[in-house]
Protein backbone atom coordinates (compact mmCIF):
# COMPACT_ATOMS: atom_id res chain seq x y z
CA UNK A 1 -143.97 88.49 42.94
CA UNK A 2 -140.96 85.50 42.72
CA UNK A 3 -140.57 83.96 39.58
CA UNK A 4 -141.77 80.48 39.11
CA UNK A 5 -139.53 77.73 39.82
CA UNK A 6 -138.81 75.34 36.99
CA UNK A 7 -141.86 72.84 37.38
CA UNK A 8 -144.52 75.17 38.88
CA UNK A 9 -147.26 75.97 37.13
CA UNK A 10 -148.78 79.68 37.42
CA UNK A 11 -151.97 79.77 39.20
CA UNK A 12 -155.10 78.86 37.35
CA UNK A 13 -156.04 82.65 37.51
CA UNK A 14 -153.19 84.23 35.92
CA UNK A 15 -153.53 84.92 31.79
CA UNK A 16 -150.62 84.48 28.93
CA UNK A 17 -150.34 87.18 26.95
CA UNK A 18 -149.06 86.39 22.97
CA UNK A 19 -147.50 89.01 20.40
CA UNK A 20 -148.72 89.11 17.26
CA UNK A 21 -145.94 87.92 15.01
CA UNK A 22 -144.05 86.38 17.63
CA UNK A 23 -144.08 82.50 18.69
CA UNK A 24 -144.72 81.69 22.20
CA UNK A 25 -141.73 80.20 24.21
CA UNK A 26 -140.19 77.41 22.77
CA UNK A 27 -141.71 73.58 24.36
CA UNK A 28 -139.44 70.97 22.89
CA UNK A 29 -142.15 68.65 24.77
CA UNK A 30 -144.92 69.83 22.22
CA UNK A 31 -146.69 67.07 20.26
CA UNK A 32 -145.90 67.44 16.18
CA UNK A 33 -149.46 67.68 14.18
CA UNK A 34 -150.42 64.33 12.37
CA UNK A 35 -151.43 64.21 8.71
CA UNK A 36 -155.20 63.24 7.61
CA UNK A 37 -155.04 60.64 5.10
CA UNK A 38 -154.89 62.60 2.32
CA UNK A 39 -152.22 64.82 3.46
CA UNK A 40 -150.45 61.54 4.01
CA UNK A 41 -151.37 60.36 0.45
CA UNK A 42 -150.21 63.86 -0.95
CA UNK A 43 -146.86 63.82 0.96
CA UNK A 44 -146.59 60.26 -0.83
CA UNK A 45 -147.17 61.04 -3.97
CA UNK A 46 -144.73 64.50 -3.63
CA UNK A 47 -142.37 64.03 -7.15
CA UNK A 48 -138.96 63.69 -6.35
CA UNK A 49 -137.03 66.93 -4.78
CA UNK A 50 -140.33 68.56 -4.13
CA UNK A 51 -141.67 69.37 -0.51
CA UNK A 52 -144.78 70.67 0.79
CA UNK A 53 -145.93 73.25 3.69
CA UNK A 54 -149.60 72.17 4.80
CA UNK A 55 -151.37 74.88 7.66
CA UNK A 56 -152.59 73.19 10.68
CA UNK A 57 -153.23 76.26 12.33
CA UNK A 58 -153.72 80.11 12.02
CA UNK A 59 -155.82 82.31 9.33
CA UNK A 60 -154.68 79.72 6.40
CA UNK A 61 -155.57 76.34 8.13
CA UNK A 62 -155.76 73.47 5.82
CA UNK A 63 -154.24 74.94 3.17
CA UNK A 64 -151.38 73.39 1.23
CA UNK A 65 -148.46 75.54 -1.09
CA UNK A 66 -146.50 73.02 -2.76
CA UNK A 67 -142.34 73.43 -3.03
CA UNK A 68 -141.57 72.16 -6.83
CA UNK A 69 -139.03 75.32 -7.92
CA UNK A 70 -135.74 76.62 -6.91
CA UNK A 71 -136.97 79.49 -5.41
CA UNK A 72 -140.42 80.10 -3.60
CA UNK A 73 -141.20 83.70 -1.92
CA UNK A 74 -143.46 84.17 0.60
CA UNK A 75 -144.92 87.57 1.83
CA UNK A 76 -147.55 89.99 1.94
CA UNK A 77 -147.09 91.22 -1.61
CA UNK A 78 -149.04 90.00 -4.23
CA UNK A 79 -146.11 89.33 -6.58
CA UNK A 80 -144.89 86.51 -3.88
CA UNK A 81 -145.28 82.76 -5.06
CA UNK A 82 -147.14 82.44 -1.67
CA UNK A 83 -149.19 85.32 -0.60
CA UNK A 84 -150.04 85.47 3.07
CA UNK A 85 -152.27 88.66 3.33
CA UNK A 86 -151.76 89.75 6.90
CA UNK A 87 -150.38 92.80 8.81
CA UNK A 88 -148.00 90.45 10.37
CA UNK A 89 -145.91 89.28 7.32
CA UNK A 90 -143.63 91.59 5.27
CA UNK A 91 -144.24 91.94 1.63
CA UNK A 92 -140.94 90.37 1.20
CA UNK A 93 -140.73 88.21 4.21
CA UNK A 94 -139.02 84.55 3.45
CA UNK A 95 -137.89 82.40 0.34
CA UNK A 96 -137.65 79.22 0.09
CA UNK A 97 -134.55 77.89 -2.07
CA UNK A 98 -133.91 73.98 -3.21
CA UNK A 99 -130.94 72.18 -1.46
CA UNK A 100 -129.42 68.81 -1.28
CA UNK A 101 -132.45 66.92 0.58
CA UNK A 102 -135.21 69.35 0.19
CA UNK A 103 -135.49 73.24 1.04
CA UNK A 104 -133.82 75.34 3.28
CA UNK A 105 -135.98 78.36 4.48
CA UNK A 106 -134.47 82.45 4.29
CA UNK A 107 -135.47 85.38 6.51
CA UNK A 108 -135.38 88.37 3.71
CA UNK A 109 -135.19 90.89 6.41
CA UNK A 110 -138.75 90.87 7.28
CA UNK A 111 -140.22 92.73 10.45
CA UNK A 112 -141.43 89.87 12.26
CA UNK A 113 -138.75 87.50 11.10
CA UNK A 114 -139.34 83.79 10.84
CA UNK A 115 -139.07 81.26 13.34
CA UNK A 116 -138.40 77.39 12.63
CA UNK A 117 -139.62 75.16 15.57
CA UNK A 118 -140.14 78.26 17.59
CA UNK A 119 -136.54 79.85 17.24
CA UNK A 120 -136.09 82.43 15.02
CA UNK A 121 -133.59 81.93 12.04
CA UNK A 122 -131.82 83.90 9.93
CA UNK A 123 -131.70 80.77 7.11
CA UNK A 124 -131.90 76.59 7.95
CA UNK A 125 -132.48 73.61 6.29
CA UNK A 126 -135.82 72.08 6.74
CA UNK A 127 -136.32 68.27 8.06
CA UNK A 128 -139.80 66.78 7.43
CA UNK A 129 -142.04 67.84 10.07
CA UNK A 130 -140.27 71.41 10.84
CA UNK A 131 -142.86 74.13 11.89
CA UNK A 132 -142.34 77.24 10.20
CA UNK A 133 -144.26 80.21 11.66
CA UNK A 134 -144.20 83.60 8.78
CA UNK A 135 -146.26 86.20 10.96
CA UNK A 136 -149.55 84.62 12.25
CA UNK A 137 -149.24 81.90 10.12
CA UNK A 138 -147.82 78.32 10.61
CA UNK A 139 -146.62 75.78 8.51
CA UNK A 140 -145.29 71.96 8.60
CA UNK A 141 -142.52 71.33 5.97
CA UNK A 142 -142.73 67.71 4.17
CA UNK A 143 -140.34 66.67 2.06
CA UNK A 144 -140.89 64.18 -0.92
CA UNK A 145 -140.60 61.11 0.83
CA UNK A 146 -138.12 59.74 -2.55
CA UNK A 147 -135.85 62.37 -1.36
CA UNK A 148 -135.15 60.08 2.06
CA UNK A 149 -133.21 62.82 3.82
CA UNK A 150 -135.04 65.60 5.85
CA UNK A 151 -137.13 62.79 6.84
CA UNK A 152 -136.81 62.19 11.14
């Protein structure tokens, strides 16, 4: 079997296979998820400095874990500020930290490790609209629109 070409598709019959834990391969070209109304009216009405991580899709879609303190922690443990119970995610896996323009997002040397627009990071700063996948789950980062930077 040759590889593909760039441009080819792979016959109709052939299947992807995903790993748990792991993002598929990274498609600049993908559309970014729209807000509802109300997500648009909560982003709004974000106080200053504060952001927001609303679930689109995966086991915690539609949920929203708002970003209002230095620090946020994320993991599998039930002391993080945001649990996410599943196999995939660390009990320590990420925090969250308050910079100049919003957060920035921290691997804490989690199995899986956590990927930001598909790529995995070690630590970044988060624009508005940033995916942010921790295990199975994925999250879009808002930022308080008073902030005006990390907005695209």
């Amino acid at each position: 079997m040759t590889p593909l070409d760039s441009g080819e598709q792979p016959p109709s019959n052939v299947d992807t296979t995903l790993s748990l834990g792991y993002p598929e391969t990274a498609d600049t070209s993908r559309p970014r998820i729209g807000l509802s109304p109300q997500e648009s009216a909560l982003v709004a009405a974000l106080p200053d400095g504060a952001g927001i991580l609303i679930s689109h899709q995966g086991p915690a879609a539609g949920s929203r874990f708002l970003l209002d303190t230095d620090e946020v922690s994320v993991g599998r443990s039930e002391k993080a500020d945001i649990l996410l119970d599943d196999a995939t995610v660390s009990r320590k896996h990420a925090l969250f930290s308050k910079v100049a323009g919003g957060y920035e997002v921290r691997d804490v040397g989690s199995l899986n490790g956590t990927y930001v627009n598909l790529e995995r990071i070690e630590r970044t700063n988060l624009r508005t609209g940033d995916e942010v996948q921790i295990g199975k789950f994925r999250l879009t980062y808002y930022a308080s629109i008073a902030d005006g930077a990390g907005h695209s």
